[in-house]
Structure formats: structure tokens, C-alpha cells
Protein backbone atom coordinates (compact mmCIF):
# COMPACT_ATOMS: atom_id res chain seq x y z
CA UNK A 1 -49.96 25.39 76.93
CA UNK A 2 -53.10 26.91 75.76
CA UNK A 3 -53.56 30.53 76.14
CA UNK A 4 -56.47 32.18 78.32
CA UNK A 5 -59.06 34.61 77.49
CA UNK A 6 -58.18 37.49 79.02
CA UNK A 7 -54.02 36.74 78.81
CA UNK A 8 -51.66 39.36 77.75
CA UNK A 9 -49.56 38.15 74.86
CA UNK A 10 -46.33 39.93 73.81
CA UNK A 11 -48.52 40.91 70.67
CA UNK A 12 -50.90 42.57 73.12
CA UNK A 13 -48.46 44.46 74.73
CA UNK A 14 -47.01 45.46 71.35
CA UNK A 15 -50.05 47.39 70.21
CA UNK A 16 -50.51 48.40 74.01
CA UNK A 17 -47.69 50.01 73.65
CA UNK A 18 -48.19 51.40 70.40
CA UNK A 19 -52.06 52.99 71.45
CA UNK A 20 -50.22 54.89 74.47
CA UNK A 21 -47.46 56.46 72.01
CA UNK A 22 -50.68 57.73 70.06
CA UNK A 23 -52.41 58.72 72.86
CA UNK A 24 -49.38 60.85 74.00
CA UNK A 25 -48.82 62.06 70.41
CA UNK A 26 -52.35 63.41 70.30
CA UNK A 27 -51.71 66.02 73.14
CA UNK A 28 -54.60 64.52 74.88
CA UNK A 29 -54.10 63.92 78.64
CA UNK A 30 -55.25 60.31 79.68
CA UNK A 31 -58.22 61.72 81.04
CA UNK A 32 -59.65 63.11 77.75
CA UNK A 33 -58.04 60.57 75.57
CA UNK A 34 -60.06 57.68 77.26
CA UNK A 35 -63.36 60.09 77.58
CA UNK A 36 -62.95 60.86 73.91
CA UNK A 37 -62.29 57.12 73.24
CA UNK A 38 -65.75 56.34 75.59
CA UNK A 39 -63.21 54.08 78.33
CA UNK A 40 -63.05 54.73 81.82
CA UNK A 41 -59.32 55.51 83.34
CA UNK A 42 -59.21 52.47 85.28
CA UNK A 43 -60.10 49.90 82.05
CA UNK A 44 -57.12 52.58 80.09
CA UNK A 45 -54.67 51.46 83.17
CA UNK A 46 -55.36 48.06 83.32
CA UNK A 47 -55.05 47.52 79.94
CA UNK A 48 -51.61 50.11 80.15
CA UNK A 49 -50.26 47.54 82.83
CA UNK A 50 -50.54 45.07 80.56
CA UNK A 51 -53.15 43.52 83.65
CA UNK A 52 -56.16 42.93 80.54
CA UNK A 53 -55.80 43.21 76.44
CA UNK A 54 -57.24 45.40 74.30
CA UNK A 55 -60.15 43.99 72.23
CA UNK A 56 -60.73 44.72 68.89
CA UNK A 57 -63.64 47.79 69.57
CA UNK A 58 -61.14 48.94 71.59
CA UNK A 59 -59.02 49.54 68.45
CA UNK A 60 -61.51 50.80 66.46
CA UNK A 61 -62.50 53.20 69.10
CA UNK A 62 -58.20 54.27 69.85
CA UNK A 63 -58.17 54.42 65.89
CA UNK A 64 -61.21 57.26 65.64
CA UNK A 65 -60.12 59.22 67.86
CA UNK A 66 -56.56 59.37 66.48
CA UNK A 67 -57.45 59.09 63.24
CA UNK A 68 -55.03 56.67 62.54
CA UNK A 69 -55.95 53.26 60.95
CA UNK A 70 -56.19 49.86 63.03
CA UNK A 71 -53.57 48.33 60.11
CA UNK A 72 -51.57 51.01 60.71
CA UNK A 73 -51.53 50.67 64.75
CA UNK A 74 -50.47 46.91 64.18
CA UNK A 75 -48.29 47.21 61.58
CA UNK A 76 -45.74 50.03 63.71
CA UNK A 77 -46.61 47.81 66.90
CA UNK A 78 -44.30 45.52 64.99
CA UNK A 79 -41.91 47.68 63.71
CA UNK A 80 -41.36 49.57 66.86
CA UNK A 81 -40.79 46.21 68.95
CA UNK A 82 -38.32 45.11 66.09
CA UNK A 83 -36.52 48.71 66.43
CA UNK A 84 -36.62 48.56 70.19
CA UNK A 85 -35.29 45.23 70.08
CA UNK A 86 -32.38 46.42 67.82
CA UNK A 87 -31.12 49.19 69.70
CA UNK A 88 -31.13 47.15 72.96
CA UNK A 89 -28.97 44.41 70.70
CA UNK A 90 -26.87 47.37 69.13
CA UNK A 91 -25.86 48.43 72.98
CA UNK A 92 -24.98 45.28 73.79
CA UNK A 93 -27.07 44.24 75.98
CA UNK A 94 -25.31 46.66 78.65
CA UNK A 95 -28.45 48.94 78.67
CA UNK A 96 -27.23 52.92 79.89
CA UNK A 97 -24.42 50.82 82.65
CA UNK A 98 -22.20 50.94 79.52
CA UNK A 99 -22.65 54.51 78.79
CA UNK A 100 -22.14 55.57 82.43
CA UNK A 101 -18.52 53.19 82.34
CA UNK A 102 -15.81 55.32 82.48
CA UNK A 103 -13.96 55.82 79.15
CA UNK A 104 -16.67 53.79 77.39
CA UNK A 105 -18.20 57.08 76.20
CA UNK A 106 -15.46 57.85 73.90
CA UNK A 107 -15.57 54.42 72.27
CA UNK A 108 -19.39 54.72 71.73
CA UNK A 109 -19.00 58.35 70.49
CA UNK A 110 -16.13 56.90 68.11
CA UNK A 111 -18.55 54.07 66.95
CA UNK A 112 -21.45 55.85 66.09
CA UNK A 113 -21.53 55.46 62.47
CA UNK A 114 -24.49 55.77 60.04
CA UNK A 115 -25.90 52.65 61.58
CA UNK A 116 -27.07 54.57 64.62
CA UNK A 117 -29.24 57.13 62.47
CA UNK A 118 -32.73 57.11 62.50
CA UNK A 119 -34.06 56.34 59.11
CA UNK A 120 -35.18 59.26 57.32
């Protein structure tokens, strides 16, 4: 199946993702992140809903204004999707049901070993 122009691969979302974590990191609201960036709030939502990509000007654009490199926005797209992956793995799949279980608090509490730690 070939893919289409404007279609929204799991990539895409990935550094989606990753450009809303900056813009939230910058302190900017959406409304001056996307004026400072030159988009208008509707193309930032669209694009947040996952309803259009991001292009590459886009990037550049998203990486001026946070001063943060295009290589770099790809490259912790990736890692963050691998980490988020992870932790969803590392709970089992249950998502928060298995923290709200009754006496499965204890046994996650017991179980939280070094693995859990953020890396430093």
C-alpha cells in the first residue's frame, strides 16, 4: 500500500509529538509559539491532531524558534517513542488499572528497582 501525500506516519507523529514537548518547554503559549514560528493556530492543531504532517520548513521554522537543532528534534522523537514504548511494556501492558488494583501497589512499590530510574 503506497502512502499518500499528506498521510500521517507514526514517524510524523513522533516528531509531532516531540515539536509540542518543545513548544511547552519554551514557556510559550500556543498562541505565541506558532506567531513566533510564522503558523497560524489552526495549521499548529491540525498538524497537533495528527490531521496533516509537518513539512520540513516547518522544522526549520519549530527549530529557530527553540533553538534546538532539526537532528536533534528527530533524533529524541525516536528516543522518546522507544522510552514511551518501554514503560508501557515495563507496566505490563495494564496501563494505571494495575496501579489502582488493590494490593498491587505494594508489589509495584516492592519492584521498583534501579530499572525504573530515569537515566541520569
Amino acid at each position: 500500500m503506497g502512502m499518500k501525500a499528506n498521510e500521517v506516519t507514526t514517524f510524523a507523529k513522533q516528531v509531532m509529538r516531540e515539536c509540542v514537548r518543545l513548544q511547552k518547554q519554551s514557556g510559550m503559549t500556543i498562541k505565541e509559539f506558532t506567531k513566533a514560528c510564522g503558523f497560524g493556530e489552526d495549521y499548529w492543531y491540525k498538524r497537533q491532531n495528527f490531521t496533516r504532517p509537518l513539512n520540513l520548513s516547518d522544522l526549520e521554522r519549530i527549530s529557530e524558534v527553540t533553538g534546538v537543532p532539526i537532528g536533534d528534534i528527530v533524533m529524541d522523537s525516536k528516543r522518546h517513542a522507544v522510552e514511551a514504548a518501554e514503560r508501557k511494556a515495563q507496566a505490563g501492558g495494564y496501563g494505571l488499572a494495575a496501579y489502582n488494583a488493590a494490593g498491587k501497589q505494594e508489589a509495584i512499590n516492592g519492584e521498583a528497582g534501579p530499572d525504573y530510574d530515569e537515566p541520569a
